[in-house]
C-alpha atoms as a PDB file:
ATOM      1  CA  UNK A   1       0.000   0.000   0.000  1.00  0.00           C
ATOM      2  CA  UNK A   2       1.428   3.462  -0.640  1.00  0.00           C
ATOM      3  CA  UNK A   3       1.997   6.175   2.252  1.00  0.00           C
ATOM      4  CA  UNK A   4      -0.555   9.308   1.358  1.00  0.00           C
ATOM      5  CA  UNK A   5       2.309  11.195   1.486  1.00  0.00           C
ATOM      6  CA  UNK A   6       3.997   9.495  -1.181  1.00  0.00           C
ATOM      7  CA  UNK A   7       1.137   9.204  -3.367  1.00  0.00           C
ATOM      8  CA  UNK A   8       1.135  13.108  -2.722  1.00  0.00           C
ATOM      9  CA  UNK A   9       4.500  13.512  -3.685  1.00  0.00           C
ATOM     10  CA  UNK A  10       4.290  11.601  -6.992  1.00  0.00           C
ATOM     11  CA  UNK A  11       1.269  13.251  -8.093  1.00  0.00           C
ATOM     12  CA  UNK A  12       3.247  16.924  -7.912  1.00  0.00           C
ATOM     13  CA  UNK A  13       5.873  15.243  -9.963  1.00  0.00           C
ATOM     14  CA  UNK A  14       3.945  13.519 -13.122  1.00  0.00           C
ATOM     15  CA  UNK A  15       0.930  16.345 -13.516  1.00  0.00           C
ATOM     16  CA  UNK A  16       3.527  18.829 -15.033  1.00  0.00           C
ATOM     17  CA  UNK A  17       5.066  16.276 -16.865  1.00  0.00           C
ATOM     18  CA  UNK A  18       1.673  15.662 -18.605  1.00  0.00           C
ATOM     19  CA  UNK A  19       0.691  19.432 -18.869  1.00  0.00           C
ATOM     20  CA  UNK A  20       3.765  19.853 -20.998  1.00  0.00           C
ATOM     21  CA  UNK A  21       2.879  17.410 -23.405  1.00  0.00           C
ATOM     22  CA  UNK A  22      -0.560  18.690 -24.533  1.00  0.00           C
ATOM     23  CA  UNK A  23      -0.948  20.031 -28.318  1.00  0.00           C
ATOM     24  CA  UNK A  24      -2.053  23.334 -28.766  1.00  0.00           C
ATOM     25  CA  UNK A  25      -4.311  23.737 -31.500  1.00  0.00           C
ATOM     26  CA  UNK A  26      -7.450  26.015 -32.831  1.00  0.00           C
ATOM     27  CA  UNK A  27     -10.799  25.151 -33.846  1.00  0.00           C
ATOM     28  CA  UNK A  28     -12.480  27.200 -36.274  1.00  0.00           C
ATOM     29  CA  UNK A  29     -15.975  27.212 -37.592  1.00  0.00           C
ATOM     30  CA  UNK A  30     -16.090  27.796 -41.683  1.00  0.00           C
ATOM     31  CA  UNK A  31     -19.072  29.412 -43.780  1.00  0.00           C
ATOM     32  CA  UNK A  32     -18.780  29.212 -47.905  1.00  0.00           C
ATOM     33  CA  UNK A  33     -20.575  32.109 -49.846  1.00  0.00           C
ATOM     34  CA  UNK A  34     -23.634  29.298 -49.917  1.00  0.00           C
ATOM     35  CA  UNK A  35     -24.033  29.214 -45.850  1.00  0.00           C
ATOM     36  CA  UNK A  36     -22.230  25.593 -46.141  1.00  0.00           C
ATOM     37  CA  UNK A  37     -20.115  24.844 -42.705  1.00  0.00           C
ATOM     38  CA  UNK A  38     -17.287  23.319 -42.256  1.00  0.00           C
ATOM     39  CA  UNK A  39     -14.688  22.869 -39.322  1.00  0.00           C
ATOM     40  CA  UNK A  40     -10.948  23.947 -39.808  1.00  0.00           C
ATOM     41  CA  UNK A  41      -8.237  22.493 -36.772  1.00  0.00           C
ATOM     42  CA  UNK A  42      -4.907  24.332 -36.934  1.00  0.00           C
ATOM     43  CA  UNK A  43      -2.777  22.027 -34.987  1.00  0.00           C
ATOM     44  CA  UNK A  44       1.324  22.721 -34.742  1.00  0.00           C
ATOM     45  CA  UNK A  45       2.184  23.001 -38.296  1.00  0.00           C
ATOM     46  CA  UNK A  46      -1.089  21.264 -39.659  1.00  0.00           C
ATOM     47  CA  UNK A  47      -4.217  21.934 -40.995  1.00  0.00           C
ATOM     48  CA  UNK A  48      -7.386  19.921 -40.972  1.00  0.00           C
ATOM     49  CA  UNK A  49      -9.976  20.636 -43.319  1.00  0.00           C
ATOM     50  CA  UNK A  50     -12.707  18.973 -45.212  1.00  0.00           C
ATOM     51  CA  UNK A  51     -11.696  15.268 -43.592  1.00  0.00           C
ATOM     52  CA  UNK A  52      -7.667  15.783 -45.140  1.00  0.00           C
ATOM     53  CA  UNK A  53      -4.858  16.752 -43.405  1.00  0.00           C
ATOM     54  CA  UNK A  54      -2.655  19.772 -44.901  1.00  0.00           C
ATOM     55  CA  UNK A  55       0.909  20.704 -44.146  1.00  0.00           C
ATOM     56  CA  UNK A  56       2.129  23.979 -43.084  1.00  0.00           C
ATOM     57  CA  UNK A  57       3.889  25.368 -46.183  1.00  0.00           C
ATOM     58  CA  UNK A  58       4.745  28.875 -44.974  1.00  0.00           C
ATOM     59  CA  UNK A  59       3.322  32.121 -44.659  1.00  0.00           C
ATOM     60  CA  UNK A  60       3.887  35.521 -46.644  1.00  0.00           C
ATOM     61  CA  UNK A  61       2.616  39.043 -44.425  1.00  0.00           C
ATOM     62  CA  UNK A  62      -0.497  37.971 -42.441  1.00  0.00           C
ATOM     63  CA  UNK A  63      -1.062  34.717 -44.547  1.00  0.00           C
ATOM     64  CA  UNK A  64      -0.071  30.775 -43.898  1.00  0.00           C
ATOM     65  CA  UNK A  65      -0.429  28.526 -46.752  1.00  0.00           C
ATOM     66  CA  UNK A  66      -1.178  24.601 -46.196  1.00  0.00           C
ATOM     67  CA  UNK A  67      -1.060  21.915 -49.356  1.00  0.00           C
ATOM     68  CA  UNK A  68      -1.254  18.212 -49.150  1.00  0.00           C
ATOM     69  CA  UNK A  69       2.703  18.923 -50.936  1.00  0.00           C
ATOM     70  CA  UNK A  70       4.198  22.400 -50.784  1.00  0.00           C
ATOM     71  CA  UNK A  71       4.778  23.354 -53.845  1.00  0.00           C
ATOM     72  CA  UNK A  72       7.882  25.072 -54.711  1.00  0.00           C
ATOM     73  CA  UNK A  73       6.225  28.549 -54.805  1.00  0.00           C
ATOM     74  CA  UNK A  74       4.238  28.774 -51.260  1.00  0.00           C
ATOM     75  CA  UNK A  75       2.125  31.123 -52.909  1.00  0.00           C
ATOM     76  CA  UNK A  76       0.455  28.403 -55.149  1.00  0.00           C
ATOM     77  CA  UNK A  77      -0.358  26.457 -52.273  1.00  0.00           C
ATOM     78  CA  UNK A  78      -4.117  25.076 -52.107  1.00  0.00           C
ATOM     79  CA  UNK A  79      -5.037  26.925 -49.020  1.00  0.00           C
ATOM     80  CA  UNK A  80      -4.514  30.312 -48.035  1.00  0.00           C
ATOM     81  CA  UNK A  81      -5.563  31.273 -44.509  1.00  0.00           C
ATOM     82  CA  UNK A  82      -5.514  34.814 -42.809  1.00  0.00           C
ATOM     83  CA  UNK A  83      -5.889  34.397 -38.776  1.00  0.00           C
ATOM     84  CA  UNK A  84      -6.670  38.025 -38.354  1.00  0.00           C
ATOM     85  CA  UNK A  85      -9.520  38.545 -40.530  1.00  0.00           C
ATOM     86  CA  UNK A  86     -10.529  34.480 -40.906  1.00  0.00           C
ATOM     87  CA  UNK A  87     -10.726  34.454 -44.349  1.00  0.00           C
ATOM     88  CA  UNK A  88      -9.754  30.649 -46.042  1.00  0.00           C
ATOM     89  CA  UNK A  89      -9.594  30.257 -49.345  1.00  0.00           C
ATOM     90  CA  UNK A  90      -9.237  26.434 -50.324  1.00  0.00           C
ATOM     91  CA  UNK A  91      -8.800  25.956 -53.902  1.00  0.00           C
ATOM     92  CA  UNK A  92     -10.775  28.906 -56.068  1.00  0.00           C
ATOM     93  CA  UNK A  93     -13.967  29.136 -52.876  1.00  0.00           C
ATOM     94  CA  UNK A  94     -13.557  31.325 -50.194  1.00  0.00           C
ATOM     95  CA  UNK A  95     -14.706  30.449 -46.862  1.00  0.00           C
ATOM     96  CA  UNK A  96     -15.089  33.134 -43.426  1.00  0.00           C
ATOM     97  CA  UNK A  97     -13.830  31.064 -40.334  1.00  0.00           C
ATOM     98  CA  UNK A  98     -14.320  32.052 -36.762  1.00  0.00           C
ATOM     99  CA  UNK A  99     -12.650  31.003 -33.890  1.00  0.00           C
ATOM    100  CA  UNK A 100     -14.325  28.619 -31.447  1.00  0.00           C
END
C-alpha cells in the first residue's frame, strides 16, 4: 500500500510532466458564400480541413499557406488562410472562419 504522502509527492511530480505534453491547436468554424459549414483544426504546423490533413507550407505578411505537398512557390499552395480577418480560401472558394 502506498503512504498518502507518497502518493502526494508523486502526483506533484507527473501532472507537469503531462501538462507539458498537450498540443495546442485552434478550432475554427467555416461558412462558404452558400451558408455551407465546415470545421478547420490548426494544430502545430497542420491543418485539418474537409476530412484531409494539410501541411504547413509557410506564410507571406499575415497569410499561412497549407497543401497536401508544398509546392515550390508557397504562394500556389491550395489553401490560403488569414488568422486576423478568418478568411480561407481552399482551392478557387472562399470560406469566413471564426474562432471557437
Amino acid at each position: 500500500m502506498i503512504q498518502p504522502s507518497l502518493l502526494h509527492a508523486l502526483l506533484i511530480l507527473t501532472v507537469p510532466l503531462t501538462a507539458c505534453s498537450r498540443d495546442t491547436y485552434t478550432t475554427w468554424s467555416c461558412r462558404d458564400s452558400m451558408g455551407e459549414k465546415s470545421s478547420m483544426i490548426l494544430k502545430k504546423a497542420q491543418m485539418q480541413f474537409q476530412d484531409r490533413q494539410y501541411d504547413y507550407c509557410g506564410s507571406l505578411g499575415p497569410q499561412s499557406y497549407f497543401d497536401l505537398k508544398c509546392p515550390i512557390e508557397i504562394k500556389d499552395s491550395s489553401k490560403v488562410f488569414s488568422p486576423s480577418s478568418g478568411l480561407l480560401i481552399s482551392d478557387t472558394t472562399e470560406f469566413q472562419c471564426n474562432a471557437l
